[in-house]
C-alpha atoms as a PDB file:
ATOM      1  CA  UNK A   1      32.766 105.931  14.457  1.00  0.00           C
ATOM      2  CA  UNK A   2      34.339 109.209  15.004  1.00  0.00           C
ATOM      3  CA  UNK A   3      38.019 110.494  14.788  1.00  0.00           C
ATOM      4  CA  UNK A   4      37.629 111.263  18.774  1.00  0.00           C
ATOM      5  CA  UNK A   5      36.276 107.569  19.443  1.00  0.00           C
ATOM      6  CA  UNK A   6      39.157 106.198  16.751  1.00  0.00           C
ATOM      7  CA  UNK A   7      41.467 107.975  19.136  1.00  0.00           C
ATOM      8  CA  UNK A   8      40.392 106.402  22.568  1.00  0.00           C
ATOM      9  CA  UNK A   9      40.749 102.494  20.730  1.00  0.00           C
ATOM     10  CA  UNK A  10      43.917 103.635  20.057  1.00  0.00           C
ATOM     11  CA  UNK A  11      44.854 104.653  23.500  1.00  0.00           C
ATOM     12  CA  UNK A  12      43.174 101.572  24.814  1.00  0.00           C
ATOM     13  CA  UNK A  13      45.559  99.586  22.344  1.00  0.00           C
ATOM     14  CA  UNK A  14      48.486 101.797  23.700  1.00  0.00           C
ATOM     15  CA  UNK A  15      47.508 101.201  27.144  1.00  0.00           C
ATOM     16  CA  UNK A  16      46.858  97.860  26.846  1.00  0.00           C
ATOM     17  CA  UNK A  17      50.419  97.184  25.570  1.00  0.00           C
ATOM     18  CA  UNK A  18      51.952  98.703  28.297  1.00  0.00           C
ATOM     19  CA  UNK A  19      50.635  96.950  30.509  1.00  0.00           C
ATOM     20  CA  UNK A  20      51.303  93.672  29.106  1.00  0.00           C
ATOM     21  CA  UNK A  21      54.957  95.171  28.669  1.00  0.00           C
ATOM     22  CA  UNK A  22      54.962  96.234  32.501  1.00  0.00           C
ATOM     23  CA  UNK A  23      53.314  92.734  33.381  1.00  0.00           C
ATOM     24  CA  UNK A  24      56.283  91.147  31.602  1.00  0.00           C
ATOM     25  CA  UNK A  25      59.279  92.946  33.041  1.00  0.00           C
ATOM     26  CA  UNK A  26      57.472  92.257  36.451  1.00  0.00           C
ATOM     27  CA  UNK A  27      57.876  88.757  35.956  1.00  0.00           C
ATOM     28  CA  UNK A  28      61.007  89.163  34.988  1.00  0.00           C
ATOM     29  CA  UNK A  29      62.201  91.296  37.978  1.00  0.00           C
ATOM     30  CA  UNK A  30      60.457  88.430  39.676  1.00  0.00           C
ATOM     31  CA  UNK A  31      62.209  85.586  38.466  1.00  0.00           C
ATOM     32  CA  UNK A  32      65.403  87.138  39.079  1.00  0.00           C
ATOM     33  CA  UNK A  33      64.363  87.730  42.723  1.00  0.00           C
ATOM     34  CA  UNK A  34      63.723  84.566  43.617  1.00  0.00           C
ATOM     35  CA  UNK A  35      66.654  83.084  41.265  1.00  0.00           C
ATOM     36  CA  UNK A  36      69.282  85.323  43.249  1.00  0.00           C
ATOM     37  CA  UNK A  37      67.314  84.257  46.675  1.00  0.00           C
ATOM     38  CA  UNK A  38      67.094  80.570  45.792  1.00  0.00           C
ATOM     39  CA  UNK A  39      71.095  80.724  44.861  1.00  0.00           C
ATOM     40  CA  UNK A  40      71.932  81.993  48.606  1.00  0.00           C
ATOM     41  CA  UNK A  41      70.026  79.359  50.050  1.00  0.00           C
ATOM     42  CA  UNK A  42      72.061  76.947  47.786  1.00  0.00           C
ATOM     43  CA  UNK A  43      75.399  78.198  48.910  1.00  0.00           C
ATOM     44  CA  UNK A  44      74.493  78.241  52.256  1.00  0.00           C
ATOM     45  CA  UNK A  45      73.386  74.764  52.412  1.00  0.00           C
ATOM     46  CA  UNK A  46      76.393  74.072  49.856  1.00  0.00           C
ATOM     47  CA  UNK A  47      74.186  72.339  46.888  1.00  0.00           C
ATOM     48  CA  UNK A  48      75.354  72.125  43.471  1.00  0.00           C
ATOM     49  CA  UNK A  49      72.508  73.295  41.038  1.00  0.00           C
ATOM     50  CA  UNK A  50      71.544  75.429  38.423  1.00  0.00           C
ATOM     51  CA  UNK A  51      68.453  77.937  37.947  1.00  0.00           C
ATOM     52  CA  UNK A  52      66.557  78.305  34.947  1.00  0.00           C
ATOM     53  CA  UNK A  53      63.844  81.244  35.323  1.00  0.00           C
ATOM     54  CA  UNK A  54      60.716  81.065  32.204  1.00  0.00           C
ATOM     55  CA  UNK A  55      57.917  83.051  32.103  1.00  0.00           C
ATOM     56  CA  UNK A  56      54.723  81.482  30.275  1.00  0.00           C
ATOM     57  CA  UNK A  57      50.807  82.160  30.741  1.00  0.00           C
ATOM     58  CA  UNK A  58      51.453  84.795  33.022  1.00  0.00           C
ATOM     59  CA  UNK A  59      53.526  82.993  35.977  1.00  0.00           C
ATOM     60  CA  UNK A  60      57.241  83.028  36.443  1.00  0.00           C
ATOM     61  CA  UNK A  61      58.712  79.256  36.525  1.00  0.00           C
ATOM     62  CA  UNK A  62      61.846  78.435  38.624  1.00  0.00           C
ATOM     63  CA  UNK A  63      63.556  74.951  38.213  1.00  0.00           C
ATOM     64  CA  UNK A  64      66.331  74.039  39.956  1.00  0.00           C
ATOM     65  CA  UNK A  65      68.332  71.223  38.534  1.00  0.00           C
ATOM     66  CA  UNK A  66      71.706  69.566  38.460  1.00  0.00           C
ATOM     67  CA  UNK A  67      73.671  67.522  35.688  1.00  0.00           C
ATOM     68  CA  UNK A  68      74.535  64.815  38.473  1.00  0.00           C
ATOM     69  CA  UNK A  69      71.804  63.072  40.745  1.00  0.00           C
ATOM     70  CA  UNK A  70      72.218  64.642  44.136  1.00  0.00           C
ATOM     71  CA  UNK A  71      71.168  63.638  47.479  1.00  0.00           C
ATOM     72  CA  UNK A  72      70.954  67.551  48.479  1.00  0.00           C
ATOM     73  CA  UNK A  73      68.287  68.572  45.468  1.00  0.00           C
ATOM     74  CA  UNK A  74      66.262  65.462  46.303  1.00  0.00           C
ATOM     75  CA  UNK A  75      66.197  66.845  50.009  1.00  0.00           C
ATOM     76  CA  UNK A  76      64.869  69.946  48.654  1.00  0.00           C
ATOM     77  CA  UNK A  77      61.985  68.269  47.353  1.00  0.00           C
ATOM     78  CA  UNK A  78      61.343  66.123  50.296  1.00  0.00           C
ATOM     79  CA  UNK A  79      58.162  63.861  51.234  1.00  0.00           C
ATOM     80  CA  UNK A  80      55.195  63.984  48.933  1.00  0.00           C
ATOM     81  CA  UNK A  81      56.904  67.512  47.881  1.00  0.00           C
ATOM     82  CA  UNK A  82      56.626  68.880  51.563  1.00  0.00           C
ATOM     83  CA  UNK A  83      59.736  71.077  51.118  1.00  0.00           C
ATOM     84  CA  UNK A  84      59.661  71.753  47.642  1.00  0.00           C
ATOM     85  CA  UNK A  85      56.315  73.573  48.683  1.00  0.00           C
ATOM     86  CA  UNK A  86      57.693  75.216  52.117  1.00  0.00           C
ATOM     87  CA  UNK A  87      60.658  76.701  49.541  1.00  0.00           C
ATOM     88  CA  UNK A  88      58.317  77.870  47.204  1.00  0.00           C
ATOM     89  CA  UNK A  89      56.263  80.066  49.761  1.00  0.00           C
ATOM     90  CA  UNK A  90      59.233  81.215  51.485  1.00  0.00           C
ATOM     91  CA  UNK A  91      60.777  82.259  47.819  1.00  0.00           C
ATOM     92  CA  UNK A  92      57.246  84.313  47.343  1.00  0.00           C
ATOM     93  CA  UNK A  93      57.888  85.218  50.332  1.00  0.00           C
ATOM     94  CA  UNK A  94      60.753  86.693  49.475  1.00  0.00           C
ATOM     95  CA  UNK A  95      59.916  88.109  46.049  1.00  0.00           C
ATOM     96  CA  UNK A  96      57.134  90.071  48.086  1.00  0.00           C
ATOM     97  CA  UNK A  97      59.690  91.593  50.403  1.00  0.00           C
ATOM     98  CA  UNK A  98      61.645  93.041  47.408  1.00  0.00           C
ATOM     99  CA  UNK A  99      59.366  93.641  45.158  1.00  0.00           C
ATOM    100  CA  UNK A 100      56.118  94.603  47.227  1.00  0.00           C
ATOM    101  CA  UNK A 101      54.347  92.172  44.308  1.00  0.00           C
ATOM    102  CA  UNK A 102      52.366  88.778  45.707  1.00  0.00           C
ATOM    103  CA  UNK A 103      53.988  86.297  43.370  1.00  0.00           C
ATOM    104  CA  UNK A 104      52.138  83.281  41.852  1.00  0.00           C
ATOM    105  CA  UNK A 105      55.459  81.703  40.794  1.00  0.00           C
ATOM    106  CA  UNK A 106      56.120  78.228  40.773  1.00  0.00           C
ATOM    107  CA  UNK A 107      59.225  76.026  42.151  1.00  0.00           C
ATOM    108  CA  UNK A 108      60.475  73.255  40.556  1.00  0.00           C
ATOM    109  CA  UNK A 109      63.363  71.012  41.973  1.00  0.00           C
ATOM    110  CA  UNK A 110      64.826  68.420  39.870  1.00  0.00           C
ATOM    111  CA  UNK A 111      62.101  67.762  37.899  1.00  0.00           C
ATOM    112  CA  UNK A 112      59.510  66.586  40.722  1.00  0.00           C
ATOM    113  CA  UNK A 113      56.535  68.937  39.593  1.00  0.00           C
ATOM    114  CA  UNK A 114      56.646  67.598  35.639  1.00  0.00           C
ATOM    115  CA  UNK A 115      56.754  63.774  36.726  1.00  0.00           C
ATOM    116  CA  UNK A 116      54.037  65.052  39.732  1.00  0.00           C
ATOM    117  CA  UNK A 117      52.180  66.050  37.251  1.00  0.00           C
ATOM    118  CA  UNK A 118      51.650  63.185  35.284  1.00  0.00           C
ATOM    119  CA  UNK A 119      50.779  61.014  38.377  1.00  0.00           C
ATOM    120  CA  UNK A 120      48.115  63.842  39.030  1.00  0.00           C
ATOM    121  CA  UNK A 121      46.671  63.076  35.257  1.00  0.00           C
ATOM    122  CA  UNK A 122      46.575  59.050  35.859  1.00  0.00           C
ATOM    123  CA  UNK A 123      44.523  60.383  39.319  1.00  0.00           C
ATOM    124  CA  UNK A 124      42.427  62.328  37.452  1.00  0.00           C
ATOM    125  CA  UNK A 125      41.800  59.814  34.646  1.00  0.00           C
ATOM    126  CA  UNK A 126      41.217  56.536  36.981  1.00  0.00           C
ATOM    127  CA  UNK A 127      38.742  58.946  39.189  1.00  0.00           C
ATOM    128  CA  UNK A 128      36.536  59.472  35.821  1.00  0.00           C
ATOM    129  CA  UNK A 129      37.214  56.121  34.568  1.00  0.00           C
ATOM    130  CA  UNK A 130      35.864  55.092  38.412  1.00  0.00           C
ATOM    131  CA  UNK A 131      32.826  57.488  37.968  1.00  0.00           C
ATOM    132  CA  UNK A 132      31.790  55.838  34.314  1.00  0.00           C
ATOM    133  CA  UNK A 133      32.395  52.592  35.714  1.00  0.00           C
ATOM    134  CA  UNK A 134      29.645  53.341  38.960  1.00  0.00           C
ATOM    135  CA  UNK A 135      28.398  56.359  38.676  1.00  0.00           C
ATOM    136  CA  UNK A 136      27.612  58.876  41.849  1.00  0.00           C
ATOM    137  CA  UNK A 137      31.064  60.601  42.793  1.00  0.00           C
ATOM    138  CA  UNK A 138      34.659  60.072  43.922  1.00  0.00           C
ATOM    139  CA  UNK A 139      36.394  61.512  46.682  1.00  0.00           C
ATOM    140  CA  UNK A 140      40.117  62.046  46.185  1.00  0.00           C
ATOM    141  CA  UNK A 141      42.634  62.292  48.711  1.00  0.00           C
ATOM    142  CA  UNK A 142      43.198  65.508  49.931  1.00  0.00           C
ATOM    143  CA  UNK A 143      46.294  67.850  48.242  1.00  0.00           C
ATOM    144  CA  UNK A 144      47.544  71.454  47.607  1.00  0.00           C
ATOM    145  CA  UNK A 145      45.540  74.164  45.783  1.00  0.00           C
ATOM    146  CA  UNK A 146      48.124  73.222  42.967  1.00  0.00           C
ATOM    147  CA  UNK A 147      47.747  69.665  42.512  1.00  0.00           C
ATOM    148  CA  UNK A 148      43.981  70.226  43.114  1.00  0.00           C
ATOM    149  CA  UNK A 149      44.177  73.070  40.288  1.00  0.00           C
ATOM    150  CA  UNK A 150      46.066  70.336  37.310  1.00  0.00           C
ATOM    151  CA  UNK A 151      43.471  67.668  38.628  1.00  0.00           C
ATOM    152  CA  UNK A 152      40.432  70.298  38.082  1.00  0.00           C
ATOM    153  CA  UNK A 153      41.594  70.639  34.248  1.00  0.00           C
ATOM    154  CA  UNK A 154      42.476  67.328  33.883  1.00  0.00           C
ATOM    155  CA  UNK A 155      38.910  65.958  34.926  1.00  0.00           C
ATOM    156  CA  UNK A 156      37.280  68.992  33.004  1.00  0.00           C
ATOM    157  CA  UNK A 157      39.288  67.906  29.516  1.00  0.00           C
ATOM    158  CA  UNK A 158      37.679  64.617  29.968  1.00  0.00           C
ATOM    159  CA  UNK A 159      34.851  65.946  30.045  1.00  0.00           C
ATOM    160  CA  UNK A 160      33.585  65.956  33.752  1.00  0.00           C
ATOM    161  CA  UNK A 161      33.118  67.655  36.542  1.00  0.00           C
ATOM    162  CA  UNK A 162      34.831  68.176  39.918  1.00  0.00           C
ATOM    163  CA  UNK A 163      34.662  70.502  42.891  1.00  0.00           C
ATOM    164  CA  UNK A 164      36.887  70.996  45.827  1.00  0.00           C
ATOM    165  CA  UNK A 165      35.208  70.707  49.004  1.00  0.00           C
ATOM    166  CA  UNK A 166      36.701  70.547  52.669  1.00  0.00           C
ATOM    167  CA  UNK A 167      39.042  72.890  54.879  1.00  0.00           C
ATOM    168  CA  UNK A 168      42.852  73.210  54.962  1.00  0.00           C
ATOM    169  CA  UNK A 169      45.237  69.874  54.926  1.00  0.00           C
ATOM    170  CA  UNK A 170      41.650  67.760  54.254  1.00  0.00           C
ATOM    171  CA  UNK A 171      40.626  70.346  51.470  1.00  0.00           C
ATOM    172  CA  UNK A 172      40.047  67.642  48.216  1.00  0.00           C
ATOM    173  CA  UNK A 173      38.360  66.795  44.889  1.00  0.00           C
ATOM    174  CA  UNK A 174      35.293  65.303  44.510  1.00  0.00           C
ATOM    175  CA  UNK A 175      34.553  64.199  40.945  1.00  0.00           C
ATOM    176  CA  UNK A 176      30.982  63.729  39.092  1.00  0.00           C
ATOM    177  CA  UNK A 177      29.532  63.065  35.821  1.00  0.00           C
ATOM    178  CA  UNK A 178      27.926  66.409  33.968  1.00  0.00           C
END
């Protein structure tokens, strides 16, 4: 190796750190963003709650919660998640308009996507459990890219194999043996 090439690996490394830097403050700028846009909306609709902002594997994570149980959070979630899911598009939506970044964060309201989330690994266990059981394939119900994306690694840590097939609202999982 020569002093030249020794030189461009350490530009690389210098590179490469500033963009992980730049990355980071990003998501940072972007968590604030949304945290200052998701606070209007709370005033306005006059909602007690509190914002936390993380940033892990490369995504921003909102949660919105409250030291009492209110009726106003819970509306925020909404059916199945409906609204949670509206509010976390229009807060992208929002974090595009000041930032001119397309944000992959997520929205979480009182807790709905961690407990979501383990309902999505008992769906994702019973489907394999189904498949050992007959064989051939299951067909889940249909659900977000989200859900869709936990379900794909939970059926792929135990070992098997799913694909989403159909369009828009019917777009779902279909698990199979390897």
């Amino acid at each position: 190796m020569t002093a030249e090439s020794h030189v461009e690996l350490a530009d690389d490394d210098a590179t490469a750190v500033e963009e992980a830097s730049t990355g980071a403050s990003r998501l940072e700028e972007e968590g604030d963003v949304a945290a200052d846009y998701l606070e209007e909306l709370l005033d306005i609709a006059d909602i007690d709650g509190d914002i936390d902002i993380e940033v892990r594997n490369g995504r921003t994570y909102i949660s919105v919660v409250s030291e009492e149980e209110t009726a106003g959070l819970k509306n925020l979630v909404g059916h199945d998640g409906e609204v949670l899911e509206a509010l976390q598009e229009l807060t992208r939506l929002s974090v595009l308009s000041a930032t001119g970044n397309r944000s992959r964060l997520v929205l979480d309201i009182t807790g709905y996507r961690d407990e979501r989330n383990g309902e999505l690994a008992k769906i994702a266990q019973d489907a394999v459990d189904r498949v050992k059981a007959d064989g051939g394939s299951v067909a889940l119900a249909p659900m977000g890219a989200y859900e869709r994306k936990i379900v794909h690694d939970a059926i792929a840590d135990l070992g098997f194999v799913s694909e989403s097939e159909g369009e828009g609202t019917d777009r779902h999982i279909v698990v199979t043996a390897q």
